[in-house]
N, C-alpha and C. Protein backbone atom coordinates (compact mmCIF):
# COMPACT_ATOMS: atom_id res chain seq x y z
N UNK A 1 5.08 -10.22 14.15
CA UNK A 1 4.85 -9.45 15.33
C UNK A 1 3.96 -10.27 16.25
N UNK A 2 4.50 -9.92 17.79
CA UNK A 2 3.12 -10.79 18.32
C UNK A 2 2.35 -9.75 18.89
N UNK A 3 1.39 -10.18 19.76
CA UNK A 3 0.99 -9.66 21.08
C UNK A 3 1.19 -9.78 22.43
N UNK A 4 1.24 -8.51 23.09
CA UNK A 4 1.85 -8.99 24.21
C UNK A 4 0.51 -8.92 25.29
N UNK A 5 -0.53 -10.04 25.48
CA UNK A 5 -1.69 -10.18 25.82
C UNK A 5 -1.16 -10.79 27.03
N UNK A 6 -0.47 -11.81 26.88
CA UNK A 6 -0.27 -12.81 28.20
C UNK A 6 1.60 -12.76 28.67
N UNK A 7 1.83 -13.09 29.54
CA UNK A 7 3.41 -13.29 29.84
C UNK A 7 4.00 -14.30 29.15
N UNK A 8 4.76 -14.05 28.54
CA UNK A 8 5.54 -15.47 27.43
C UNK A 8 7.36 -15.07 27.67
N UNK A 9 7.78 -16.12 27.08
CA UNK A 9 9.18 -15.89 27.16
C UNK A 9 9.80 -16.69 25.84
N UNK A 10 10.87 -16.15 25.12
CA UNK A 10 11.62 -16.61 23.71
C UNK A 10 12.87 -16.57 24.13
N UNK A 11 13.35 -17.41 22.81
CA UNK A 11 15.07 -17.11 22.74
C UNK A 11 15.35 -16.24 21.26
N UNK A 12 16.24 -15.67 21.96
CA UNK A 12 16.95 -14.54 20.30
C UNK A 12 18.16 -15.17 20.30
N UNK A 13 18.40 -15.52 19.47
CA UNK A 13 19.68 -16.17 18.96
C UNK A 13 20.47 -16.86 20.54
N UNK A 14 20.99 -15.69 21.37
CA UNK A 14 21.87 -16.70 22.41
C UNK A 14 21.12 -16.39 23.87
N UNK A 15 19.98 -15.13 23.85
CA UNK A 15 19.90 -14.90 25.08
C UNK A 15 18.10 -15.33 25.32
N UNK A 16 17.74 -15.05 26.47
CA UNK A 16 15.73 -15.43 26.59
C UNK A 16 15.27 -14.11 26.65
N UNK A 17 14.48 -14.18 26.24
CA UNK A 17 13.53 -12.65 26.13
C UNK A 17 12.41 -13.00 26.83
N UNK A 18 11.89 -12.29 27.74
CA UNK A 18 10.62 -12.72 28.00
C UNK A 18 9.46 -11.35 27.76
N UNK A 19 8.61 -11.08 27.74
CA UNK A 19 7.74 -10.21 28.25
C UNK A 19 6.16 -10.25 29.48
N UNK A 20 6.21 -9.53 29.99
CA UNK A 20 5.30 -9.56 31.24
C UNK A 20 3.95 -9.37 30.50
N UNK A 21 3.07 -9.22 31.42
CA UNK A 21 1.59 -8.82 30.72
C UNK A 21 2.05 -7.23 30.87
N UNK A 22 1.78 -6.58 29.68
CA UNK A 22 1.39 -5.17 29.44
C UNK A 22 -0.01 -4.34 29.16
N UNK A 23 0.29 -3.17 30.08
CA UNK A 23 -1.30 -2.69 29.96
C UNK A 23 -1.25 -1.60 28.69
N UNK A 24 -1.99 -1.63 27.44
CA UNK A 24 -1.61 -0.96 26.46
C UNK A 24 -3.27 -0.04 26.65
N UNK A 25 -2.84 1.16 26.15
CA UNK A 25 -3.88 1.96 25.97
C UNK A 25 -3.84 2.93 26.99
N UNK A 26 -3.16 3.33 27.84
CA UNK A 26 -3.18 4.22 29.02
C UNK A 26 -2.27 5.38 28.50
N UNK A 27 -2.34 6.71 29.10
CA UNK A 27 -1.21 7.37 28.34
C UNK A 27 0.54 6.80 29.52
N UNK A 28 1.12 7.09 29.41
CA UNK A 28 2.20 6.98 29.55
C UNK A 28 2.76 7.50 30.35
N UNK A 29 3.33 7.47 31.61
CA UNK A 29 4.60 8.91 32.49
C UNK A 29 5.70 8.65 32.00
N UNK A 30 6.82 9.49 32.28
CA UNK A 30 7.67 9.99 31.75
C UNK A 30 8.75 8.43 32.30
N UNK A 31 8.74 8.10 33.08
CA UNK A 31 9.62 7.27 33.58
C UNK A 31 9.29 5.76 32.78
N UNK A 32 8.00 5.57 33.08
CA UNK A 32 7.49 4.44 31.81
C UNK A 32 8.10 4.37 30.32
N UNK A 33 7.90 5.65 29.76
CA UNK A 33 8.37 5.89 28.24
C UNK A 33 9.60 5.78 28.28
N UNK A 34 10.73 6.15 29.20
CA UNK A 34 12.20 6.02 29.73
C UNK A 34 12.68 4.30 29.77
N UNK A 35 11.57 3.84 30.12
CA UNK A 35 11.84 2.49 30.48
C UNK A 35 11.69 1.94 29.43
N UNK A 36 10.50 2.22 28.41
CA UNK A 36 10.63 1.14 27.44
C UNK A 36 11.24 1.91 26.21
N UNK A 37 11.43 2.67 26.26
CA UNK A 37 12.85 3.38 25.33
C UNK A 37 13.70 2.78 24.96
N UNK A 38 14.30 2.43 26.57
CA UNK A 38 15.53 1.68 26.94
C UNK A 38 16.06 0.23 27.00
N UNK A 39 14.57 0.04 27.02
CA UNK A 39 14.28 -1.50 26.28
C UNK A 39 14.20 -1.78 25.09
N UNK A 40 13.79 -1.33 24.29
CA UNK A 40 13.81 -1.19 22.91
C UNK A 40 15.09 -1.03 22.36
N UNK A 41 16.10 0.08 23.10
CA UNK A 41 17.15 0.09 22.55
C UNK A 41 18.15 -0.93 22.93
N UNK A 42 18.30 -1.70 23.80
CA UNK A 42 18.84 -3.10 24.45
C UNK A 42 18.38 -3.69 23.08
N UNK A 43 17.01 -4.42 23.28
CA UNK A 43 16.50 -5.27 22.61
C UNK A 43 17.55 -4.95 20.96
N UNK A 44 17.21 -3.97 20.48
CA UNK A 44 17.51 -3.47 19.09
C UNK A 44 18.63 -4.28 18.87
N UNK A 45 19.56 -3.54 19.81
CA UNK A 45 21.09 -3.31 19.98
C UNK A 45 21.90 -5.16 19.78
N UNK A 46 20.77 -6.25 20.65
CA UNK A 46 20.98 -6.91 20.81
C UNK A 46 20.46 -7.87 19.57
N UNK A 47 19.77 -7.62 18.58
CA UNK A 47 19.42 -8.20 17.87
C UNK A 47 20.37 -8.02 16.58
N UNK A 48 20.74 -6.76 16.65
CA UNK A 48 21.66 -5.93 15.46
C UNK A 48 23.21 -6.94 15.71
N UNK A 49 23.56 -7.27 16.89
CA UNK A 49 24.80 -7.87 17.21
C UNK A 49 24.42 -9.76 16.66
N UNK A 50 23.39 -9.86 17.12
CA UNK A 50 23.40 -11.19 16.67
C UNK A 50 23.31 -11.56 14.93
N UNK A 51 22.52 -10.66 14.06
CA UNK A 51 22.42 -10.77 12.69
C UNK A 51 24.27 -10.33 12.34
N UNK A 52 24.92 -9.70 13.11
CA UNK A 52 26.22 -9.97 12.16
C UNK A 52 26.86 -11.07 12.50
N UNK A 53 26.62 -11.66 13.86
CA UNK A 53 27.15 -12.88 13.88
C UNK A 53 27.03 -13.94 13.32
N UNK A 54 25.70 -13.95 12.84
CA UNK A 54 25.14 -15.00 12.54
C UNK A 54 25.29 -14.39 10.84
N UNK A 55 25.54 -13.30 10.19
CA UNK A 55 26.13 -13.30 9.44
C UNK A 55 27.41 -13.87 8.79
N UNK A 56 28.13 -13.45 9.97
CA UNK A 56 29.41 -14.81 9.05
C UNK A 56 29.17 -16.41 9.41
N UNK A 57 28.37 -16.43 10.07
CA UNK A 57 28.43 -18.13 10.19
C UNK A 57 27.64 -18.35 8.83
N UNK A 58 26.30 -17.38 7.93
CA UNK A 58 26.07 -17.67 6.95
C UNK A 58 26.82 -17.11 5.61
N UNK A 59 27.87 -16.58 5.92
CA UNK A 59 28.64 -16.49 4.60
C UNK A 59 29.40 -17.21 3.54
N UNK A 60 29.37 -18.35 4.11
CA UNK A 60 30.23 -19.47 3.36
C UNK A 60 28.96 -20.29 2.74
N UNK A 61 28.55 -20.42 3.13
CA UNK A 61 26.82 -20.94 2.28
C UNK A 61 26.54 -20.09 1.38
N UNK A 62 26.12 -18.99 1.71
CA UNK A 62 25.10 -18.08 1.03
C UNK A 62 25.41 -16.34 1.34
N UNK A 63 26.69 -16.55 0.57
CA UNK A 63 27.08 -15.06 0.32
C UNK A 63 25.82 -13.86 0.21
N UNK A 64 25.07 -14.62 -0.08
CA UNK A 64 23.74 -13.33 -0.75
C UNK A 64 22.90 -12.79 0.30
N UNK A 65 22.88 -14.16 1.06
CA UNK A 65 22.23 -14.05 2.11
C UNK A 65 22.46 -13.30 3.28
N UNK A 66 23.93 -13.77 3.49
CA UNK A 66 24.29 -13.50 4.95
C UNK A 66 24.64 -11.57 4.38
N UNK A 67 24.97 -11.22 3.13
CA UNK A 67 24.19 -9.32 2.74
C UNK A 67 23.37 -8.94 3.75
N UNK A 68 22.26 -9.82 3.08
CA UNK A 68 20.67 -9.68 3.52
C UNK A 68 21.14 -8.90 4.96
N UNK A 69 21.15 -10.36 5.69
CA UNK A 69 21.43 -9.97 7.10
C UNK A 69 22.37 -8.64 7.56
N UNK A 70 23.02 -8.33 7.10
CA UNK A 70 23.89 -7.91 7.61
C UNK A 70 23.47 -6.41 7.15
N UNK A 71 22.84 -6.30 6.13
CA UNK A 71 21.95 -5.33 5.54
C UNK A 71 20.75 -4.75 6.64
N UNK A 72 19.89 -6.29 7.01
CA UNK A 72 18.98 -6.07 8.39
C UNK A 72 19.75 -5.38 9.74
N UNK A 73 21.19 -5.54 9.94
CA UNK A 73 21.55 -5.36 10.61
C UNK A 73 21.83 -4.07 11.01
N UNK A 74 22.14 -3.49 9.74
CA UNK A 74 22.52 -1.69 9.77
C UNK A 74 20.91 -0.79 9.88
N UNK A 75 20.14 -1.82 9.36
CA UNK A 75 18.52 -0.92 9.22
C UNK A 75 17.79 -1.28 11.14
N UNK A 76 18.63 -2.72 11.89
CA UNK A 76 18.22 -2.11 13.07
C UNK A 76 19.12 -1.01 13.89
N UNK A 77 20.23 -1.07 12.96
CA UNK A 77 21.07 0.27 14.12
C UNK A 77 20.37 1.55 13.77
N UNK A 78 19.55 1.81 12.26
CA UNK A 78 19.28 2.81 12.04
C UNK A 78 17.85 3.22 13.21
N UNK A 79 17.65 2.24 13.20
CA UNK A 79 15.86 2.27 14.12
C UNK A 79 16.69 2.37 15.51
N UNK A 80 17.79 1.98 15.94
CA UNK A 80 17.76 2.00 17.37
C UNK A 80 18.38 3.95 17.55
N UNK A 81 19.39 4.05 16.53
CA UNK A 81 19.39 5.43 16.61
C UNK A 81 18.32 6.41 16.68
N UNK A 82 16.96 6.34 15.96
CA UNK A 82 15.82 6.95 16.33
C UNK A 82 15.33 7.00 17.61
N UNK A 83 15.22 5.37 17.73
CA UNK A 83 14.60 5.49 19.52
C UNK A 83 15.55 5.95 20.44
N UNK A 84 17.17 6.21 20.34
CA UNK A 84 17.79 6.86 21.22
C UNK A 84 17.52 8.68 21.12
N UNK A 85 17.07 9.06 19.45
CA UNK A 85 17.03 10.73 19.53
C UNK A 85 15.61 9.88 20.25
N UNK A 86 14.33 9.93 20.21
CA UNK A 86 13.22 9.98 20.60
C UNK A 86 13.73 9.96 22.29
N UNK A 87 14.69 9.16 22.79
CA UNK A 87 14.56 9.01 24.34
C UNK A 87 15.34 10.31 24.76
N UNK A 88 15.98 11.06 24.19
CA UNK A 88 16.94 12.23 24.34
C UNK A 88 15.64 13.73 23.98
N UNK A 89 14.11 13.12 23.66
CA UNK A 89 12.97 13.89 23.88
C UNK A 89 12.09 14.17 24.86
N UNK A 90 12.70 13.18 25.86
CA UNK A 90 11.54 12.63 26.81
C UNK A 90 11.46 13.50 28.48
């Protein structure tokens, strides 16, 4: 996990991620929590697509492995389904 203290930017498998400086500790409006809901569920969504891809590129190596992944993969659809009931609260 990092922190998101300063503005940085990554790559996830094919695309750049960046994040801005965030102000943490404030409560929240409704449109804010909407926003990063919706980010979260992108993000998820987009990470869940890359572990199966990158699942079969590791299946011919490491049958056990590329499970693993693909295992990670269903446990982020399960988390992104939460944050979609949580955004269907808001």
């Amino acid at each position: 996990m990092h922190e998101h203290d300063e503005s940085h930017e990554h790559v996830h498998g094919l695309h750049k991620h960046e994040h801005g400086s965030h102000e943490h500790g404030h409560e929240l409006n409704k449109h804010e929590i909407e926003h990063l809901l919706e980010h979260w569920i992108e993000h998820n969504k987009s990470h869940s697509e890359s572990f199966r891809a990158r699942a079969k590129e590791i299946e011919a190596t490491s049958p056990k492995a590329a499970a693993k992944v693909r295992e990670a993969a269903e446990l982020m659809d399960a988390c992104t389904r939460k944050l979609e009931e949580a955004a269907g609260e808001v």
